[in-house]
ModelCIF file with pLDDT and N, C-alpha, C, O atoms, coordinates in Angstrom:
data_MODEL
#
_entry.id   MODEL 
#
_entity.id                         1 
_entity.type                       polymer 
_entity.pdbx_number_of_molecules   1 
#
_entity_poly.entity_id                      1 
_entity_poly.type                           'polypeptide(L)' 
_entity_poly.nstd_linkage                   no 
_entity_poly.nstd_monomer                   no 
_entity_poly.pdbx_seq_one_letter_code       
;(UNK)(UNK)(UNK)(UNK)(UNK)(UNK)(UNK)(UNK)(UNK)(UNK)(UNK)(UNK)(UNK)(UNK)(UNK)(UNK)
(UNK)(UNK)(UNK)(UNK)(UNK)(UNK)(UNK)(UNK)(UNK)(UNK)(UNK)(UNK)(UNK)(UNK)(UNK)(UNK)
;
_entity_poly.pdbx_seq_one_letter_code_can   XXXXXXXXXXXXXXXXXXXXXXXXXXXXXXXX 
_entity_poly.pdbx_strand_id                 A 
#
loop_
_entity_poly_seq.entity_id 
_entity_poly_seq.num 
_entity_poly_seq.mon_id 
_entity_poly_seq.hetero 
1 1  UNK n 
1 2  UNK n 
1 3  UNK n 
1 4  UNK n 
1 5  UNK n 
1 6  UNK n 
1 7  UNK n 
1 8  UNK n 
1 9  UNK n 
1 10 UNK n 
1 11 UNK n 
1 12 UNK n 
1 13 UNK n 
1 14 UNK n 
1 15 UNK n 
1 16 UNK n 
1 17 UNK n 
1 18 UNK n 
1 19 UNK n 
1 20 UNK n 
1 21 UNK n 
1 22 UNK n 
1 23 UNK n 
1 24 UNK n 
1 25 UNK n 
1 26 UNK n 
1 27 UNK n 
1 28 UNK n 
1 29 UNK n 
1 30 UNK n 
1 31 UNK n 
1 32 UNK n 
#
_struct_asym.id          A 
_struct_asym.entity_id   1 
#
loop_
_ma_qa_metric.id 
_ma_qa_metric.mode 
_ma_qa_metric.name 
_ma_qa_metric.software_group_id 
_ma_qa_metric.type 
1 global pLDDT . pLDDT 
2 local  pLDDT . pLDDT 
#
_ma_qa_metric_global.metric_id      1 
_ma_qa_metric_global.metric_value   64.81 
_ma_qa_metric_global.model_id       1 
_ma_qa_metric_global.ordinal_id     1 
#
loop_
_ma_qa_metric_local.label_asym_id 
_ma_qa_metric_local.label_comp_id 
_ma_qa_metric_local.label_seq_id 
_ma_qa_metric_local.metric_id 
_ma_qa_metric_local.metric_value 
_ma_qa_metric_local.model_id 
_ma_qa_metric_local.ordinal_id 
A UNK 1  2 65.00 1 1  
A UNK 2  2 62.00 1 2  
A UNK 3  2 53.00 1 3  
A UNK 4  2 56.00 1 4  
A UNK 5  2 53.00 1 5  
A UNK 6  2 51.00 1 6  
A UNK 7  2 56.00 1 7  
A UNK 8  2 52.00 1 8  
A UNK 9  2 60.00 1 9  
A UNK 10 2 64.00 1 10 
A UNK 11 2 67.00 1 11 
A UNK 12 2 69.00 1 12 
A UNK 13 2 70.00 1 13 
A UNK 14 2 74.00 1 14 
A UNK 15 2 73.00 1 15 
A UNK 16 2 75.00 1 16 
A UNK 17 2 74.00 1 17 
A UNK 18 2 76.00 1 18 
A UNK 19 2 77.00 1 19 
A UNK 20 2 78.00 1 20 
A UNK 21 2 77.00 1 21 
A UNK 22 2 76.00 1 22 
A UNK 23 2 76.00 1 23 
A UNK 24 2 74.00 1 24 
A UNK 25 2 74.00 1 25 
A UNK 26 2 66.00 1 26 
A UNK 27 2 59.00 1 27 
A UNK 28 2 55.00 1 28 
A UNK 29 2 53.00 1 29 
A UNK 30 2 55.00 1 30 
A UNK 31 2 52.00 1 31 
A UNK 32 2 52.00 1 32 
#
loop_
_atom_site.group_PDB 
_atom_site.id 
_atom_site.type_symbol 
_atom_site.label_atom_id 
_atom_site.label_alt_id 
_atom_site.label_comp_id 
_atom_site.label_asym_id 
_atom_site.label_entity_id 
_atom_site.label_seq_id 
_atom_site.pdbx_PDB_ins_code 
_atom_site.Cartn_x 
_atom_site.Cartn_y 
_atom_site.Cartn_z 
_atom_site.occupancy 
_atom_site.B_iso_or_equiv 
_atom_site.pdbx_formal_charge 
_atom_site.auth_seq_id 
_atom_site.auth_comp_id 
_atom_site.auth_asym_id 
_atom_site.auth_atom_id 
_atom_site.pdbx_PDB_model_num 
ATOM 1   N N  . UNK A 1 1  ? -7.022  -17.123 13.339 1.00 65.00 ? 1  UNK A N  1 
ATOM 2   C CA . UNK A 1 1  ? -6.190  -18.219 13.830 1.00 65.00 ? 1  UNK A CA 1 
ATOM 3   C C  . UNK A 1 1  ? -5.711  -19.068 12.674 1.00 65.00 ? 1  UNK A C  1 
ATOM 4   O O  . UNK A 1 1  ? -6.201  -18.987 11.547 1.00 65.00 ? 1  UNK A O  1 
ATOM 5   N N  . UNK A 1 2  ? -4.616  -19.982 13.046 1.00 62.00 ? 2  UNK A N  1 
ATOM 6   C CA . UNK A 1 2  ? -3.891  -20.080 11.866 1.00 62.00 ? 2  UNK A CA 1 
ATOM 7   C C  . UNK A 1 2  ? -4.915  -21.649 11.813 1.00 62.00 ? 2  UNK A C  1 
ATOM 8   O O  . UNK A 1 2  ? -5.423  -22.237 12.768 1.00 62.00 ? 2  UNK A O  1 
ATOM 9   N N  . UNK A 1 3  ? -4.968  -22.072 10.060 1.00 53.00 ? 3  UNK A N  1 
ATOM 10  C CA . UNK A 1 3  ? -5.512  -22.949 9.455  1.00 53.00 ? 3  UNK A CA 1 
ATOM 11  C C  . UNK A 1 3  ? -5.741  -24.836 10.193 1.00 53.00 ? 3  UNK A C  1 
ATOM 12  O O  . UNK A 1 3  ? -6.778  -25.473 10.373 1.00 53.00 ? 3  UNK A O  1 
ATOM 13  N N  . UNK A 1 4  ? -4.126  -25.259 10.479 1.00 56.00 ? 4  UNK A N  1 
ATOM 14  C CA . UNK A 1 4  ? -3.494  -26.212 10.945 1.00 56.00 ? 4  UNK A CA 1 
ATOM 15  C C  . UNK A 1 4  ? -4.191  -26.665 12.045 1.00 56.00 ? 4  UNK A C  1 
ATOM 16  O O  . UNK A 1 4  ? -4.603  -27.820 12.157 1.00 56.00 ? 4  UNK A O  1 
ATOM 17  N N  . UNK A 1 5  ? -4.360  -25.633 13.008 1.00 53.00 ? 5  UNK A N  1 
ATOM 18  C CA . UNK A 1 5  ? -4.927  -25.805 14.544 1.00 53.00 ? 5  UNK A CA 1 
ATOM 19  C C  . UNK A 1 5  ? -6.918  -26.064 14.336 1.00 53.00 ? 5  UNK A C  1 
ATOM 20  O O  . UNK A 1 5  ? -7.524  -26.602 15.263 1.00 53.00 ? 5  UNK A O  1 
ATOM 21  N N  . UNK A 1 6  ? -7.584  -25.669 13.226 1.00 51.00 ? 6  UNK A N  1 
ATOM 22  C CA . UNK A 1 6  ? -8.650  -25.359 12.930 1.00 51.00 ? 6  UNK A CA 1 
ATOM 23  C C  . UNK A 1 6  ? -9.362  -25.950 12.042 1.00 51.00 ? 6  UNK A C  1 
ATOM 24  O O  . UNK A 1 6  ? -10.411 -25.601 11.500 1.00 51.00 ? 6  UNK A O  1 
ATOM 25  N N  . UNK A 1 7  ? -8.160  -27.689 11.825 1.00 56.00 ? 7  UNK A N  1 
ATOM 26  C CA . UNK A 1 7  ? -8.770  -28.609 10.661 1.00 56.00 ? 7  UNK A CA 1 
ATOM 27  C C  . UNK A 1 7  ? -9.407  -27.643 9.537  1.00 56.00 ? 7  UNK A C  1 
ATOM 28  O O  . UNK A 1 7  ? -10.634 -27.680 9.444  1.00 56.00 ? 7  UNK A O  1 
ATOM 29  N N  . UNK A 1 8  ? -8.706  -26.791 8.686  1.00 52.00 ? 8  UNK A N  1 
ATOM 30  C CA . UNK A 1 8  ? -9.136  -26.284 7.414  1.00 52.00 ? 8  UNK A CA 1 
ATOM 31  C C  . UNK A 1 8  ? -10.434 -25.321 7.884  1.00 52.00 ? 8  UNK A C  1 
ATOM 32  O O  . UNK A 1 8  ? -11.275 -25.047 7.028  1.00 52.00 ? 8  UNK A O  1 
ATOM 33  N N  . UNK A 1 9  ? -10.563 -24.885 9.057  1.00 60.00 ? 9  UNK A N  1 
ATOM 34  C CA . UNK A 1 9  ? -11.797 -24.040 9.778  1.00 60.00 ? 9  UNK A CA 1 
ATOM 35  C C  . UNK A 1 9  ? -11.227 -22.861 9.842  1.00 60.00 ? 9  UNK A C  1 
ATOM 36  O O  . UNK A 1 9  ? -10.005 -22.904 9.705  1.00 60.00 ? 9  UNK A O  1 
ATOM 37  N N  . UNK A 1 10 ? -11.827 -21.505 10.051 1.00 64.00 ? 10 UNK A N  1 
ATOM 38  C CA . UNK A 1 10 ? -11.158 -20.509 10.540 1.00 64.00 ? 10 UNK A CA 1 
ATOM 39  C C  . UNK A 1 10 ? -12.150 -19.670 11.502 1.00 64.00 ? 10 UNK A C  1 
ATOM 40  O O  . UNK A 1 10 ? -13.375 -19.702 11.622 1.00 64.00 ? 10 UNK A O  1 
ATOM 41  N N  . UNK A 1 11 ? -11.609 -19.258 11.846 1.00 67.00 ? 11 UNK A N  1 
ATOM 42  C CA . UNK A 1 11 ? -12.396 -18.099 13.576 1.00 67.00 ? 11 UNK A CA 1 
ATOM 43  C C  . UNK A 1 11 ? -11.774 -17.086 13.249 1.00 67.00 ? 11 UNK A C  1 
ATOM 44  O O  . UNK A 1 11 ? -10.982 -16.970 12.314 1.00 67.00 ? 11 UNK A O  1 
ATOM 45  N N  . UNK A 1 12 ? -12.088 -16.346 13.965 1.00 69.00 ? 12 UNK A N  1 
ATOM 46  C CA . UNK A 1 12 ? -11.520 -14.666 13.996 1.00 69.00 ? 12 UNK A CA 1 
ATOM 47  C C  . UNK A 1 12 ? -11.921 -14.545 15.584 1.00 69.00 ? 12 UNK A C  1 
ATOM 48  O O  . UNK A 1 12 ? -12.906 -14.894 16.235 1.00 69.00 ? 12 UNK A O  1 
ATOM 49  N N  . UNK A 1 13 ? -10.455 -13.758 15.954 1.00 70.00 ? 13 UNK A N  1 
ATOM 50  C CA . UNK A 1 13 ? -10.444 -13.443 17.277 1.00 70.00 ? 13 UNK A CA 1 
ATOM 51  C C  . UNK A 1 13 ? -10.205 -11.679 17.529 1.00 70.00 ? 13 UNK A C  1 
ATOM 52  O O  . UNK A 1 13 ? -9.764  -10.823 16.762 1.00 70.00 ? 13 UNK A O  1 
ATOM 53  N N  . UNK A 1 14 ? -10.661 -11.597 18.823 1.00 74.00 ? 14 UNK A N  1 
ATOM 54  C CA . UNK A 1 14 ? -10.254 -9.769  18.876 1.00 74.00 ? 14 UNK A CA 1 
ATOM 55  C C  . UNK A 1 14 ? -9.533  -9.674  20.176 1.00 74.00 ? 14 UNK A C  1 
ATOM 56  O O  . UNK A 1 14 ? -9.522  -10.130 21.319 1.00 74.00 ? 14 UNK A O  1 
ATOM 57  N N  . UNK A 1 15 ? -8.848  -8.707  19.262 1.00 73.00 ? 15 UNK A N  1 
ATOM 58  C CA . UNK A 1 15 ? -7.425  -7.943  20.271 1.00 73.00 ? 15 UNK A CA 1 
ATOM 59  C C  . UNK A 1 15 ? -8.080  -6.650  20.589 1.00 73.00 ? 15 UNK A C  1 
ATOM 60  O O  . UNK A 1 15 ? -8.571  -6.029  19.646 1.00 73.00 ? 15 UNK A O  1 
ATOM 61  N N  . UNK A 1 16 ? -8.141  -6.258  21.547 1.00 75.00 ? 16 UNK A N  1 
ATOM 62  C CA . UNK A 1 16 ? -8.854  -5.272  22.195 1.00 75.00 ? 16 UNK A CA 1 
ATOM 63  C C  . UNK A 1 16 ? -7.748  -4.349  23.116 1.00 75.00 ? 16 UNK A C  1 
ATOM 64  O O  . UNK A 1 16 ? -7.519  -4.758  24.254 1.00 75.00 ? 16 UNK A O  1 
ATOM 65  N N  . UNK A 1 17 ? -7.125  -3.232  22.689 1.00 74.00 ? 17 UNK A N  1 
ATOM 66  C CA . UNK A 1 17 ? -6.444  -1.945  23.540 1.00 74.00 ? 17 UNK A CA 1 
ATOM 67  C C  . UNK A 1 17 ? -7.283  -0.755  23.675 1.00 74.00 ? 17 UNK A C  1 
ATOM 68  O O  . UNK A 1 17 ? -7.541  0.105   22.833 1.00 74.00 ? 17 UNK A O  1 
ATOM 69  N N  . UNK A 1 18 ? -7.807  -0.908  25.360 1.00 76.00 ? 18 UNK A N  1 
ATOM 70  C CA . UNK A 1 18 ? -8.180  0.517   25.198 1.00 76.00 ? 18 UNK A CA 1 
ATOM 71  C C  . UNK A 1 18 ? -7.429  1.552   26.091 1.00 76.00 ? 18 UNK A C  1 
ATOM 72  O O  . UNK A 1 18 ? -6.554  1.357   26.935 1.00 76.00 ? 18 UNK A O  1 
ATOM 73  N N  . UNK A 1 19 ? -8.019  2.715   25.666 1.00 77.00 ? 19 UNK A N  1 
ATOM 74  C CA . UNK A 1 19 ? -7.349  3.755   26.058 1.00 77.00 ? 19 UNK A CA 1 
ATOM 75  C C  . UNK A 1 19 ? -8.738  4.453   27.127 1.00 77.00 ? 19 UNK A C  1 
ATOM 76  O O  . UNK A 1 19 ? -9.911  4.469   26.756 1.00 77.00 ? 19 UNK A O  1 
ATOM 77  N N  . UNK A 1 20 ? -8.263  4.963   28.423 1.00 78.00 ? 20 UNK A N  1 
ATOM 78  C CA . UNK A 1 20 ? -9.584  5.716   29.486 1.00 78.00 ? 20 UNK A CA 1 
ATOM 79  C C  . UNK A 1 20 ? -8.742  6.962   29.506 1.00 78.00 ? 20 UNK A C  1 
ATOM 80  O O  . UNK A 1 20 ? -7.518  7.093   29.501 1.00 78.00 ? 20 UNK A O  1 
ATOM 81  N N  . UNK A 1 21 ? -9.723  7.847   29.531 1.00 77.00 ? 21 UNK A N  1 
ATOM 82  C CA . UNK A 1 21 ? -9.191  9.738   30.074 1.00 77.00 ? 21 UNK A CA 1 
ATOM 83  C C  . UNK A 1 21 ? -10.004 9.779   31.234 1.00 77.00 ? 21 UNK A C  1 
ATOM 84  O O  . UNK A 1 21 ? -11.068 9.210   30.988 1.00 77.00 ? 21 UNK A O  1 
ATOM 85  N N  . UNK A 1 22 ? -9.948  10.283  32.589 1.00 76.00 ? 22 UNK A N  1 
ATOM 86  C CA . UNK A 1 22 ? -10.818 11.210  33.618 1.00 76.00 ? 22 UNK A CA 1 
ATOM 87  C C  . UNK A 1 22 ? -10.573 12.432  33.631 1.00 76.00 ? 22 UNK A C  1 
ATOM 88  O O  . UNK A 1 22 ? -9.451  12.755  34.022 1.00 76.00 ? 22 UNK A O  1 
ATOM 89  N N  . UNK A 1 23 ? -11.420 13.382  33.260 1.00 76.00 ? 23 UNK A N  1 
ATOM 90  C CA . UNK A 1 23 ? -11.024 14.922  33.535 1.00 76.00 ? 23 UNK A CA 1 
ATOM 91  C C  . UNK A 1 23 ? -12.031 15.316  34.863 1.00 76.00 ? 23 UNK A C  1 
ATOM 92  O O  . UNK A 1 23 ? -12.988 14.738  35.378 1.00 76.00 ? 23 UNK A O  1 
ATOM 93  N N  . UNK A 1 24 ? -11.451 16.358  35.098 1.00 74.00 ? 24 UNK A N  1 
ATOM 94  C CA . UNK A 1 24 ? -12.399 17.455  36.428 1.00 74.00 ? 24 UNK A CA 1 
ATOM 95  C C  . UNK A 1 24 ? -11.984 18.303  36.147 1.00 74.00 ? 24 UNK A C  1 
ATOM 96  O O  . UNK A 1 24 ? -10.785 18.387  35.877 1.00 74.00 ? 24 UNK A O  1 
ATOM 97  N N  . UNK A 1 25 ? -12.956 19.462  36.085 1.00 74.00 ? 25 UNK A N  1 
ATOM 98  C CA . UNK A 1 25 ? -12.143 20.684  35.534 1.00 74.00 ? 25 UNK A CA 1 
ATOM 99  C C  . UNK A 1 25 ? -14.031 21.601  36.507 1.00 74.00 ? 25 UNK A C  1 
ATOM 100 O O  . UNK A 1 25 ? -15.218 21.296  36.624 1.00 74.00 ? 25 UNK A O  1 
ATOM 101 N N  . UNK A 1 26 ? -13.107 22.737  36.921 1.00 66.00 ? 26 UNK A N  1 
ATOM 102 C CA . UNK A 1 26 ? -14.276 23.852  37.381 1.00 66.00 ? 26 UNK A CA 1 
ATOM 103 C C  . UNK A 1 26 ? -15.179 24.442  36.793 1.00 66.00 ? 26 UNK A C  1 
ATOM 104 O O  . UNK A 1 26 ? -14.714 25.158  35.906 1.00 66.00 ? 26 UNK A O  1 
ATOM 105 N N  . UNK A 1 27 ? -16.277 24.483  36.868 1.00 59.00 ? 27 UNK A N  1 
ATOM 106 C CA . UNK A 1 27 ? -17.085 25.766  36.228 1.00 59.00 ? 27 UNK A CA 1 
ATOM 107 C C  . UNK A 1 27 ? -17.081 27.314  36.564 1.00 59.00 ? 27 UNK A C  1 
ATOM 108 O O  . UNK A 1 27 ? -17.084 27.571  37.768 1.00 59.00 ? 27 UNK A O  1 
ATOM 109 N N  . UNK A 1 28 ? -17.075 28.336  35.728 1.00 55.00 ? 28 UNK A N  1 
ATOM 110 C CA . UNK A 1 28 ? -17.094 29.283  36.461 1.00 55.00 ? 28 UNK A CA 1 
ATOM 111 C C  . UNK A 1 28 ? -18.586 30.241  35.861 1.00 55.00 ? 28 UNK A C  1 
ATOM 112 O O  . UNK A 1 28 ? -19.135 30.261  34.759 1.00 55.00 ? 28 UNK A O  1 
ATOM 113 N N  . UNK A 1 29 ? -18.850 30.893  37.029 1.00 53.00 ? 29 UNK A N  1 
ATOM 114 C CA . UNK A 1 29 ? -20.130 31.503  36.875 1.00 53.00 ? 29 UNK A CA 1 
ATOM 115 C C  . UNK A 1 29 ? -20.083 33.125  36.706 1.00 53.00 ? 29 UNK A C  1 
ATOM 116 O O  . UNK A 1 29 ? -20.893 33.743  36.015 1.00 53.00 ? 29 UNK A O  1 
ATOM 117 N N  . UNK A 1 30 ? -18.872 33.806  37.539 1.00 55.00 ? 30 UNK A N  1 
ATOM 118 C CA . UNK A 1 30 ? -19.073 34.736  37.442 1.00 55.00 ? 30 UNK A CA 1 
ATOM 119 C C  . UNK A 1 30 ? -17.516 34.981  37.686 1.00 55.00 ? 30 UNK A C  1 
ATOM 120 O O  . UNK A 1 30 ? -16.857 33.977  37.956 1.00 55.00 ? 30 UNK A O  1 
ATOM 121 N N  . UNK A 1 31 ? -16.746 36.413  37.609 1.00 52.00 ? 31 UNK A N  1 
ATOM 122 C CA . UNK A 1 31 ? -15.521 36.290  37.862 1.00 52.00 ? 31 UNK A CA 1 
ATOM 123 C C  . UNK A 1 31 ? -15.201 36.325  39.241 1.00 52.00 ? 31 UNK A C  1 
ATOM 124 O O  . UNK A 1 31 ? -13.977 36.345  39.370 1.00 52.00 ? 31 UNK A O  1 
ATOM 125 N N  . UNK A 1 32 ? -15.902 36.343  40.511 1.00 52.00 ? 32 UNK A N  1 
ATOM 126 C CA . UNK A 1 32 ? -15.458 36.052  41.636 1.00 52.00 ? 32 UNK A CA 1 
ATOM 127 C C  . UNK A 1 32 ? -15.443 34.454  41.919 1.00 52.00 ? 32 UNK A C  1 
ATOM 128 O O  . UNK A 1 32 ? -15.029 34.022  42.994 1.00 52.00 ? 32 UNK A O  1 
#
């Protein structure tokens, strides 16, 4: 964060993007 707002203090902040996948996918056991 910028200086001005923080009387000569500083913080650190987090920006956080996430990314989710769901898969399903079959097993197979035998070829039937």
């Amino acid at each position: 964060l910028p200086t001005d707002f923080l009387d000569n203090d500083t913080i650190m902040l987090k920006r956080i993007i996430s990314k989710k996948d769901f898969f399903q996918t079959s097993t197979i056991r035998n070829t039937g």
